[in-house]
N, C-alpha and C. Protein backbone atom coordinates (compact mmCIF):
# COMPACT_ATOMS: atom_id res chain seq x y z
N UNK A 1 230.75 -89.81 -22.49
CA UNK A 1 229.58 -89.05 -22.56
C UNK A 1 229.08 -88.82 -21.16
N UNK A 2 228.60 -87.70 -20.65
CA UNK A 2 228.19 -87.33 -19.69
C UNK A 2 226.60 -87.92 -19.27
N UNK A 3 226.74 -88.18 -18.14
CA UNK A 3 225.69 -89.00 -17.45
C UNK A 3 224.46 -87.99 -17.82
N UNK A 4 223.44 -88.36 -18.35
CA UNK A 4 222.08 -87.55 -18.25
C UNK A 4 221.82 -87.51 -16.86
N UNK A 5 221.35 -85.77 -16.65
CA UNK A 5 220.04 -86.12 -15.31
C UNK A 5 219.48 -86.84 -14.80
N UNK A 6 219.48 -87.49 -14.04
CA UNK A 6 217.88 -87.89 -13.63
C UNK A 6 216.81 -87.44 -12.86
N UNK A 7 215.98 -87.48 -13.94
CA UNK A 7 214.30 -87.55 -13.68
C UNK A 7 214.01 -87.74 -12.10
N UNK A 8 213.37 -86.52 -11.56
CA UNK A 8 212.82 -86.61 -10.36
C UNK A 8 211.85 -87.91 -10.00
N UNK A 9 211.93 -88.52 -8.95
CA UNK A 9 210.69 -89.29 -9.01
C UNK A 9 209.12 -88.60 -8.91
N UNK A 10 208.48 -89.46 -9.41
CA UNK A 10 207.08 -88.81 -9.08
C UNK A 10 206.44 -89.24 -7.69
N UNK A 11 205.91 -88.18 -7.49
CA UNK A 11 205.47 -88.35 -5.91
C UNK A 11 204.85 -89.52 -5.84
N UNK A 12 204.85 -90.51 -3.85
CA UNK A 12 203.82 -91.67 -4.19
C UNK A 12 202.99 -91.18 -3.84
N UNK A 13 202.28 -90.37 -3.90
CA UNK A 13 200.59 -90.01 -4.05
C UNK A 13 199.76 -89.66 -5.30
N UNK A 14 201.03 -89.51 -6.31
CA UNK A 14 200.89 -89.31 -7.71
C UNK A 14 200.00 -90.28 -8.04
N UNK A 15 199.18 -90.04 -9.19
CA UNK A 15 197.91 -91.02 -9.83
C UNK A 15 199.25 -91.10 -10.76
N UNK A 16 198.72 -92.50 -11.78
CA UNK A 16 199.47 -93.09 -12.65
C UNK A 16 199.42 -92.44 -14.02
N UNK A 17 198.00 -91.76 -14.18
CA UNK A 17 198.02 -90.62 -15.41
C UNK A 17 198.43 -89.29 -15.27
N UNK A 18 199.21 -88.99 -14.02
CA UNK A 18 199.34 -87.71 -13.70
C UNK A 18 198.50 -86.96 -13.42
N UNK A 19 197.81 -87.25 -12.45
CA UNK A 19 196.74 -86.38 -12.04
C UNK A 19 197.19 -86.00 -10.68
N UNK A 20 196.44 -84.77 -10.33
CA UNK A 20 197.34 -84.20 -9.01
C UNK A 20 196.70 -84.56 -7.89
N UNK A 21 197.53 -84.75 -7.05
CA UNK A 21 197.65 -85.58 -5.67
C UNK A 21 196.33 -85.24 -4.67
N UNK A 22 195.46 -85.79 -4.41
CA UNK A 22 194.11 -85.36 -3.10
C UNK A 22 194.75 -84.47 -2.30
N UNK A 23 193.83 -83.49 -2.19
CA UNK A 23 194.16 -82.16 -1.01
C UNK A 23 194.58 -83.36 0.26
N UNK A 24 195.78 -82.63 1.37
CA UNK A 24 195.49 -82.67 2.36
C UNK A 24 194.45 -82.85 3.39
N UNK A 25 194.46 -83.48 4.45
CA UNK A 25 192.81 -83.13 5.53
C UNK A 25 193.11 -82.16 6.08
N UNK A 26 192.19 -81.47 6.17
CA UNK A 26 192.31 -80.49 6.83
C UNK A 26 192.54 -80.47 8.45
N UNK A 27 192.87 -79.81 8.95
CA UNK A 27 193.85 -79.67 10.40
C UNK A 27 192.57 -79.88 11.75
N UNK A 28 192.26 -80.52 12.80
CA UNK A 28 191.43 -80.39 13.52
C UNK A 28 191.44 -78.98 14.19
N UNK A 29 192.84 -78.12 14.55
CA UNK A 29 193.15 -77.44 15.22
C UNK A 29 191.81 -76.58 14.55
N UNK A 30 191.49 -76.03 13.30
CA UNK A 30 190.14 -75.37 12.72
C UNK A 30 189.12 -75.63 13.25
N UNK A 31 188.92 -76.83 12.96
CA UNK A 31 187.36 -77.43 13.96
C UNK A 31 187.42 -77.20 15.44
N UNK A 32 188.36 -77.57 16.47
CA UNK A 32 188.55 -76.86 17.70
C UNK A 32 188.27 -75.54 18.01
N UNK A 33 188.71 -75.11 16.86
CA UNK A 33 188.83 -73.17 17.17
C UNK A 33 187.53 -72.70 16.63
N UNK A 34 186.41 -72.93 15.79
CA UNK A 34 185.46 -73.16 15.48
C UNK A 34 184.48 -73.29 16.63
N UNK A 35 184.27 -74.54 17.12
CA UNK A 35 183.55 -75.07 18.06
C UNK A 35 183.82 -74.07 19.25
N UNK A 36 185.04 -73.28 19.70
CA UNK A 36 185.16 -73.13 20.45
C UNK A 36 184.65 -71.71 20.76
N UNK A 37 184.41 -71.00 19.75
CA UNK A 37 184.18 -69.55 19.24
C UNK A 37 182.40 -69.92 19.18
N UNK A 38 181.83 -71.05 18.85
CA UNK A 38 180.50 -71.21 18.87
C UNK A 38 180.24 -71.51 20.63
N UNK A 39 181.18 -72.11 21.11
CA UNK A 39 180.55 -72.31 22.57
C UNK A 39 179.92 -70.66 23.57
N UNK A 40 181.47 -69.86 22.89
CA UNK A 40 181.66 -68.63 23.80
C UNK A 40 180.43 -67.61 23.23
N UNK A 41 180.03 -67.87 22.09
CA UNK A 41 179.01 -66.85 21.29
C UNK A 41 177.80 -67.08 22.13
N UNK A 42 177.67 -68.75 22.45
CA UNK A 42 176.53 -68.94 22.70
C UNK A 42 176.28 -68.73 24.40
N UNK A 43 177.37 -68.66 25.08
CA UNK A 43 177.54 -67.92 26.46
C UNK A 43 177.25 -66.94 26.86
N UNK A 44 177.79 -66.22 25.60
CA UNK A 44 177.45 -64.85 26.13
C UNK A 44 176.19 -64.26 25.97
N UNK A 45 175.29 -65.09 24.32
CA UNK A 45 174.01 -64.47 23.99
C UNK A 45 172.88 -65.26 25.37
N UNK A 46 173.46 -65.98 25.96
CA UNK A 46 172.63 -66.92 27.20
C UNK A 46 173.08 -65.87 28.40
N UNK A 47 173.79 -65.38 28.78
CA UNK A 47 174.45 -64.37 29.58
C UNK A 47 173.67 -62.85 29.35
N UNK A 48 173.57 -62.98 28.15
CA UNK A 48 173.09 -61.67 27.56
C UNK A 48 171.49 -61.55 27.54
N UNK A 49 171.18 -62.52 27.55
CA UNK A 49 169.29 -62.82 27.97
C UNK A 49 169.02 -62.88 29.36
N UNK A 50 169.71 -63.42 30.01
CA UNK A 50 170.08 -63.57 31.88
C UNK A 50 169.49 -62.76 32.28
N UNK A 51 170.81 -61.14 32.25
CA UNK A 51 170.87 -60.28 32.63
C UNK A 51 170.18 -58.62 31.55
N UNK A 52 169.69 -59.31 30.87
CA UNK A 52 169.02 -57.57 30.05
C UNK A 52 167.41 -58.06 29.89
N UNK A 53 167.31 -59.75 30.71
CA UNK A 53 165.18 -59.82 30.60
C UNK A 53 164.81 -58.55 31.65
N UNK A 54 163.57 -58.74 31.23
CA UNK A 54 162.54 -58.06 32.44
C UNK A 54 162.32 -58.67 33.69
N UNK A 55 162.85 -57.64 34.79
CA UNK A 55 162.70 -58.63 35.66
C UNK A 55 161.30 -59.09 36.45
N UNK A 56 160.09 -58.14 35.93
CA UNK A 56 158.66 -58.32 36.28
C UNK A 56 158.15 -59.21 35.05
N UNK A 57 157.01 -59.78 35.14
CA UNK A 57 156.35 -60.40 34.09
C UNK A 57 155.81 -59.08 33.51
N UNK A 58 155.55 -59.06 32.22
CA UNK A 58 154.96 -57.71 31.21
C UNK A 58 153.47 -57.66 32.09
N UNK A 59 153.04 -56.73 32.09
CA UNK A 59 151.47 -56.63 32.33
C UNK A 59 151.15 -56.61 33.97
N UNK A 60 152.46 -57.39 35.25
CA UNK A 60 152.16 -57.33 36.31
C UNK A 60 151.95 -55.58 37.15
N UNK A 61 150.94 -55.93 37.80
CA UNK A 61 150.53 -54.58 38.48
C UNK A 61 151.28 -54.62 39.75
N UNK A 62 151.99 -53.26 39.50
CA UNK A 62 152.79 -53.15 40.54
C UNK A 62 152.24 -52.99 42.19
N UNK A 63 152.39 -53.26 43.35
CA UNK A 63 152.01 -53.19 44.80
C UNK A 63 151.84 -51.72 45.21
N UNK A 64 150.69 -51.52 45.34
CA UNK A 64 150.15 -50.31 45.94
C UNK A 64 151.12 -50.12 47.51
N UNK A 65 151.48 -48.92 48.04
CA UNK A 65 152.04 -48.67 48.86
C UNK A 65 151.23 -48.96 50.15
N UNK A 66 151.80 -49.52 51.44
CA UNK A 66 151.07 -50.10 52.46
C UNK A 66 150.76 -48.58 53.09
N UNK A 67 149.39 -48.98 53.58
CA UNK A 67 148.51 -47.95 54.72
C UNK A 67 148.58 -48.98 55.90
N UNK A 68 148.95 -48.12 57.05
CA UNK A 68 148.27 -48.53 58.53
C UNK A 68 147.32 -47.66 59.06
N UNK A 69 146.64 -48.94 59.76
CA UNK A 69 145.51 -48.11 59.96
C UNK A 69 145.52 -48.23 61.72
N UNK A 70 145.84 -47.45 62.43
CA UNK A 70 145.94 -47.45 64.13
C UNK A 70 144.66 -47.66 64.63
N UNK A 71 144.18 -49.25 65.74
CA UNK A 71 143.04 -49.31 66.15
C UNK A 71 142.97 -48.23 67.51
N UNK A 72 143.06 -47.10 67.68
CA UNK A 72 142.90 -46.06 68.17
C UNK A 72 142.05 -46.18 69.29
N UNK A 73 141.86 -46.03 70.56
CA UNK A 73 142.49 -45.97 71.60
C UNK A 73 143.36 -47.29 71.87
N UNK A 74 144.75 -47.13 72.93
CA UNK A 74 145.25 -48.73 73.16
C UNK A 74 144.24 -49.26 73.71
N UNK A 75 144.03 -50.67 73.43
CA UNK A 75 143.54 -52.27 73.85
C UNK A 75 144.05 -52.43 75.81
N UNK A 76 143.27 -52.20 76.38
CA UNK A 76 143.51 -52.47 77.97
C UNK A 76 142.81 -53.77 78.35
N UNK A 77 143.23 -54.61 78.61
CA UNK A 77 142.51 -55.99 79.29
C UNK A 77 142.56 -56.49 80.02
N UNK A 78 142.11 -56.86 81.28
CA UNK A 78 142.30 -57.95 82.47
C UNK A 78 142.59 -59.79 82.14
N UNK A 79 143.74 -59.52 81.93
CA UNK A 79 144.21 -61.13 81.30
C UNK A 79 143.11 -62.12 82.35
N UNK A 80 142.99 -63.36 82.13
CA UNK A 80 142.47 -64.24 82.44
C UNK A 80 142.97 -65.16 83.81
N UNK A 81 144.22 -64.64 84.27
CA UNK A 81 145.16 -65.43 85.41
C UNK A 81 143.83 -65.69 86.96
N UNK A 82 144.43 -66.61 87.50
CA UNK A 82 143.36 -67.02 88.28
C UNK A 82 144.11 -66.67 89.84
N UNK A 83 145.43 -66.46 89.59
CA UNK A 83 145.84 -66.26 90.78
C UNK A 83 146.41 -64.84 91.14
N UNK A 84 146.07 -63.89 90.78
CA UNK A 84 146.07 -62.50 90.56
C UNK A 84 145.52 -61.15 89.50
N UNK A 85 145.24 -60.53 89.42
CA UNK A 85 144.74 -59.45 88.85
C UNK A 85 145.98 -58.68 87.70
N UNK A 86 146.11 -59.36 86.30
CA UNK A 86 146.70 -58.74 85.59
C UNK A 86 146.19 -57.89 84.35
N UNK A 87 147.05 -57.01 83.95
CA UNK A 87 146.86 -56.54 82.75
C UNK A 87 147.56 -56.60 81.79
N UNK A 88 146.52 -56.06 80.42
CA UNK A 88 147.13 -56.36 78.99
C UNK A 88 146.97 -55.06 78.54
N UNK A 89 147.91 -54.34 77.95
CA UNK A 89 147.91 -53.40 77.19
C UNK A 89 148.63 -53.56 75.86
N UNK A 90 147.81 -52.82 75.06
CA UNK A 90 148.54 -53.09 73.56
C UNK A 90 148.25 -52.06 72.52
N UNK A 91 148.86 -51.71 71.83
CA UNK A 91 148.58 -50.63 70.70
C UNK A 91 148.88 -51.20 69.36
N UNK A 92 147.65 -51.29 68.73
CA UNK A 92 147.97 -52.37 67.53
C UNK A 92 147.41 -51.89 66.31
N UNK A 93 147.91 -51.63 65.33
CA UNK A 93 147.72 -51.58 64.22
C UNK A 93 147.54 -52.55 62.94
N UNK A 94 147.04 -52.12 61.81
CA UNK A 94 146.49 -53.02 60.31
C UNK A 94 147.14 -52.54 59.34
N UNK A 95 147.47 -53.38 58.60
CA UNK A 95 148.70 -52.89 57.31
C UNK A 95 147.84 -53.62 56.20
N UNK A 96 147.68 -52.82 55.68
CA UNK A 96 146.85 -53.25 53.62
C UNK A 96 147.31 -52.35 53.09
N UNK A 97 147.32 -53.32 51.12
CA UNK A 97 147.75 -52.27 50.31
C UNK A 97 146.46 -52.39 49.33
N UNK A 98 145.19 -52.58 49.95
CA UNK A 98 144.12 -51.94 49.02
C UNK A 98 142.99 -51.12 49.62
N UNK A 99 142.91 -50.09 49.15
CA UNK A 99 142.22 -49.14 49.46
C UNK A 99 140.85 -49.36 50.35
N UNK A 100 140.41 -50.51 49.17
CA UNK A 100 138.63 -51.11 49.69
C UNK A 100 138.86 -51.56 51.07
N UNK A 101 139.96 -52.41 51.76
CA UNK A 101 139.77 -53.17 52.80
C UNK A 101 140.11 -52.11 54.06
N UNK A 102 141.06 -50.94 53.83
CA UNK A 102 141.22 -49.20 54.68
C UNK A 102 139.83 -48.90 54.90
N UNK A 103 138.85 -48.71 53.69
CA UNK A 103 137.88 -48.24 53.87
C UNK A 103 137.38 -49.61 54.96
N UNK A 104 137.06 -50.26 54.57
CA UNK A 104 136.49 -51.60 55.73
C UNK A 104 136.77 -51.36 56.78
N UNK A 105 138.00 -51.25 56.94
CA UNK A 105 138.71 -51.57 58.42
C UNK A 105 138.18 -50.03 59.43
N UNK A 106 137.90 -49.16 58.85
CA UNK A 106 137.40 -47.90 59.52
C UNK A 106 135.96 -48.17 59.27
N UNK A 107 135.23 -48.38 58.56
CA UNK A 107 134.28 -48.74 58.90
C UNK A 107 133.50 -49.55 60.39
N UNK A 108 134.26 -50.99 59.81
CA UNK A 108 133.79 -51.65 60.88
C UNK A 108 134.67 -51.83 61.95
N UNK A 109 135.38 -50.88 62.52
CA UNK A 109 136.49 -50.67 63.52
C UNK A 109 135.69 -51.11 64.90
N UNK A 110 134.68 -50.61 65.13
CA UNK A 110 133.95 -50.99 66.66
C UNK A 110 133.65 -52.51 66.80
N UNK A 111 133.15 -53.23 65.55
CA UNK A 111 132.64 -54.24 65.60
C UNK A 111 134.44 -55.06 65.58
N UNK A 112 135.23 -55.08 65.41
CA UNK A 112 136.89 -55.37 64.98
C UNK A 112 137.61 -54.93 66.72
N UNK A 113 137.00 -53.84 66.84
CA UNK A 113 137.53 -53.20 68.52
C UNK A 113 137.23 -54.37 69.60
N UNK A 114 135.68 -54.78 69.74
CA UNK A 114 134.67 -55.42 70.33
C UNK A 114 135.24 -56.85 70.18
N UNK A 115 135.77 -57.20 68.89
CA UNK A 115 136.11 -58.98 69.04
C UNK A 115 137.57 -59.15 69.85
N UNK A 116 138.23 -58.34 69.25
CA UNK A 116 139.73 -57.79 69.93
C UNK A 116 139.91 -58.18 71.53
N UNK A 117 138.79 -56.87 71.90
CA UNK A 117 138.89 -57.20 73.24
C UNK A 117 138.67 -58.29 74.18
N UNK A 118 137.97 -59.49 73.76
CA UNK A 118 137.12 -60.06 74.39
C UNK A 118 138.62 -61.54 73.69
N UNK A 119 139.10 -61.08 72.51
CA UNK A 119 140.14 -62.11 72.74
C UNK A 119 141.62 -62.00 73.34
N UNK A 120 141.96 -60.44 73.57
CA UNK A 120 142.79 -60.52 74.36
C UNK A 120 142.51 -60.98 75.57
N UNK A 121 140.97 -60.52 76.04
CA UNK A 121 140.92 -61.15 77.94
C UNK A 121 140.85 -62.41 77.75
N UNK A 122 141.03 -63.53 76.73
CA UNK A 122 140.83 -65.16 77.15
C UNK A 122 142.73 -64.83 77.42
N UNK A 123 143.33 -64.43 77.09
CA UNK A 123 145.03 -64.90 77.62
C UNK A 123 145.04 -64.86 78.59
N UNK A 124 146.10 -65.53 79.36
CA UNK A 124 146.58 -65.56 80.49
C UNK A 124 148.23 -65.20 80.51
N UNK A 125 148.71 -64.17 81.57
CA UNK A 125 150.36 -64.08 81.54
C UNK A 125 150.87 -65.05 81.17
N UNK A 126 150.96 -66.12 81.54
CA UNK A 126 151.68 -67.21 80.98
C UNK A 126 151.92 -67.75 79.76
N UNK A 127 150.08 -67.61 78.98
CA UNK A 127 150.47 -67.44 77.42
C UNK A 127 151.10 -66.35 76.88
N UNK A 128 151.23 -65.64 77.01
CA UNK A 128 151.77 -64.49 76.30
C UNK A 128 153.32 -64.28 76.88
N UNK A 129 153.63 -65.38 77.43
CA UNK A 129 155.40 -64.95 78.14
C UNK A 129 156.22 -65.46 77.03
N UNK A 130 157.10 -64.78 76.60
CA UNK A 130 157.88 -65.35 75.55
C UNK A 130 157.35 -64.04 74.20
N UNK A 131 158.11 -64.48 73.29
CA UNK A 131 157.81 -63.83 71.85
C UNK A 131 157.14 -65.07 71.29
N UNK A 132 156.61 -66.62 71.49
CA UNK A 132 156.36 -67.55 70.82
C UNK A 132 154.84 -67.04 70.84
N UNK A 133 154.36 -66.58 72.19
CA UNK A 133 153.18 -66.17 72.57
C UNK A 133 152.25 -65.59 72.17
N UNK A 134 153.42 -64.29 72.38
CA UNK A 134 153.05 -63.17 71.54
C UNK A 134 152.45 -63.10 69.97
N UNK A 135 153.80 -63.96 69.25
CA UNK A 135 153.46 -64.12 67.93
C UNK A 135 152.06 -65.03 67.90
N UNK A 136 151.99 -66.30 68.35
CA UNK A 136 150.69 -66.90 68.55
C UNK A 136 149.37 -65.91 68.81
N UNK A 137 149.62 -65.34 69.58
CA UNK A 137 148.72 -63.79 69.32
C UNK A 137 148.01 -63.21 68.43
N UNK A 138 148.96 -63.15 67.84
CA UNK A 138 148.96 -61.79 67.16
C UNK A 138 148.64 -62.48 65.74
N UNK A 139 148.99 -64.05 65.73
CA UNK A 139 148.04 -64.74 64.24
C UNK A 139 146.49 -64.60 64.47
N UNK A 140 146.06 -64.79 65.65
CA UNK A 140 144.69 -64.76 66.50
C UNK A 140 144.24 -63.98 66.33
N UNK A 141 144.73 -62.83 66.15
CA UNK A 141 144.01 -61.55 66.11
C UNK A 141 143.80 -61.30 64.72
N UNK A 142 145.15 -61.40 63.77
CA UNK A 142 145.30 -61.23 62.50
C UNK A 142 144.06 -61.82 61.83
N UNK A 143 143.79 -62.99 61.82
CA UNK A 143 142.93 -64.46 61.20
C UNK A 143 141.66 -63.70 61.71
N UNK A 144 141.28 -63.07 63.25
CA UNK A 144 139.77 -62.78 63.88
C UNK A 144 139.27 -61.33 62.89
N UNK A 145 140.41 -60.27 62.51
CA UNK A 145 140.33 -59.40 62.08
C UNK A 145 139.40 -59.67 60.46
N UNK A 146 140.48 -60.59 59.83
CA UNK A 146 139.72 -61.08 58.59
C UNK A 146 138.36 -61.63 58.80
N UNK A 147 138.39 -62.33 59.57
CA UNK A 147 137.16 -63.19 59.80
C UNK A 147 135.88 -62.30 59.46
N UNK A 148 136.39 -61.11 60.77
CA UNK A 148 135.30 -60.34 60.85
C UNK A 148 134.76 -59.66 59.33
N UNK A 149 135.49 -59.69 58.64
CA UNK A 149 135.55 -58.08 57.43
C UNK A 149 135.06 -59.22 56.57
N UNK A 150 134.93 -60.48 56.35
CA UNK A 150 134.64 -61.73 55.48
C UNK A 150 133.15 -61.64 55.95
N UNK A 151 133.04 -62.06 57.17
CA UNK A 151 131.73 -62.10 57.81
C UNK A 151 130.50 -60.38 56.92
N UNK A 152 131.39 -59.51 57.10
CA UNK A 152 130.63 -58.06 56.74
C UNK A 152 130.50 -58.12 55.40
N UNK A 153 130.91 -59.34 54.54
CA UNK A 153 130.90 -59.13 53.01
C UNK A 153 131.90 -57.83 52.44
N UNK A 154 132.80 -57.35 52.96
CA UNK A 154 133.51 -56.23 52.82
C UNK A 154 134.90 -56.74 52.34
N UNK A 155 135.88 -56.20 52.04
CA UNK A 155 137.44 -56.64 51.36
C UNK A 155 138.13 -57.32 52.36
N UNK A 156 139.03 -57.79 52.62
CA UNK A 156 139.64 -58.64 53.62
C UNK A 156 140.93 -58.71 53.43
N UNK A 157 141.79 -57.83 52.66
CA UNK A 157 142.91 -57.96 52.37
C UNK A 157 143.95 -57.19 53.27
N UNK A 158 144.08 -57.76 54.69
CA UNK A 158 144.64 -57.33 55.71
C UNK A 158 146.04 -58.07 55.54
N UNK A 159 147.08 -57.37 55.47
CA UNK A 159 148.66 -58.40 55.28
C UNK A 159 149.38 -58.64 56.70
N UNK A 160 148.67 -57.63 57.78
CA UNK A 160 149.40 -58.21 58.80
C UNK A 160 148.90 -57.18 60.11
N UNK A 161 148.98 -57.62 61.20
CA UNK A 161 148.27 -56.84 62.72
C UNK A 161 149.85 -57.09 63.35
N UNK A 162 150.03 -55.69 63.45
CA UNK A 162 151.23 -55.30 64.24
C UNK A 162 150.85 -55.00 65.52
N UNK A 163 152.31 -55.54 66.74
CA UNK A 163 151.70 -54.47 67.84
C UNK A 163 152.95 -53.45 67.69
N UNK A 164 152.61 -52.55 68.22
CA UNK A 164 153.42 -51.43 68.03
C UNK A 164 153.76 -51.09 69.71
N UNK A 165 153.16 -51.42 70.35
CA UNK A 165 153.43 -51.59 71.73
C UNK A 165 152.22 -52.35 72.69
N UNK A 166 153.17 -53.03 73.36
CA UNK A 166 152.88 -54.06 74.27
C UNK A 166 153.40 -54.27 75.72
N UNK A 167 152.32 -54.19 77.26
CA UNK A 167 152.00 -54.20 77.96
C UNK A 167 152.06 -55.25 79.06
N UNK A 168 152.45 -56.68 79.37
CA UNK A 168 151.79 -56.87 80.37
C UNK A 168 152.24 -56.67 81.95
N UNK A 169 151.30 -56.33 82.81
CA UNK A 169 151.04 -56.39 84.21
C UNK A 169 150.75 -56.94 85.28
């Protein structure tokens, strides 16, 4: 008689009533590729806020365009030197970007002319040799300018005293 078949075994993951075998786990390579697609989403929407914000705050008022205002005739002075007879010449101008402190600055230009002068004649050549000098200067003047327009109860929003040309002799 010919040998019967035999019967496959049943799998060992097989339950004993025949019930079918627990899924597989699932593969990490999914969760990698997952995570990795959440990193790049979140790059780019952080990339994408970066570069498309506003680059002003909402509501900021934009900077009025600067006026100079030329203290008209040049500044001539007999520097302060003790061992010769020098001069100071200078042509200097006021830079604001609000209207009220233009109006000021022409206003009280004589009384602004008058302090000017009397602080260029305390220099002496020696202070003023160099650009360190100069610039030291020209804060002196900047700071006396305000002073004055503070003193008049008037606007004071002077951003800077240029010289536009400068002199000494």
């Amino acid at each position: 008689m010919p040998a019967a078949p035999a019967k496959p075994a049943p799998p060992a993951n097989a339950g004993a009533a025949g019930t079918p075998p627990p899924p597989k786990k699932k593969s990490r390579k999914l969760l990698l590729i997952v995570a990795a697609l959440l990193v790049v989403l979140a790059g780019g929407g952080g990339a994408a806020y970066w570069f498309l914000k506003p680059s002003k705050p909402v509501g900021a008022k934009p900077l009025a365009p600067p006026q100079y205002i030329a203290l008209d005739p040049a500044f001539v002075v007999n520097l302060a030197d003790t061992d010769g007879v020098r001069y100071l010449q200078a042509d200097v101008q006021l830079q604001t970007r609000d209207p009220d402190t233009a109006a000021a600055i022409a206003l009280h230009s004589p009384i602004i002319r008058n302090r000017l002068l009397l602080l260029f004649g305390q220099q002496t050549s020696q202070q003023l040799n160099g650009r360190n000098g100069k610039e030291r200067l020209q804060g002196q003047a900047l700071a006396e300018v305000k002073n004055i327009l503070k003193a008049q109860h008037a606007a004071n929003q002077v951003d800077a005293l240029l010289f536009t040309s400068i002199v000494i002799q």
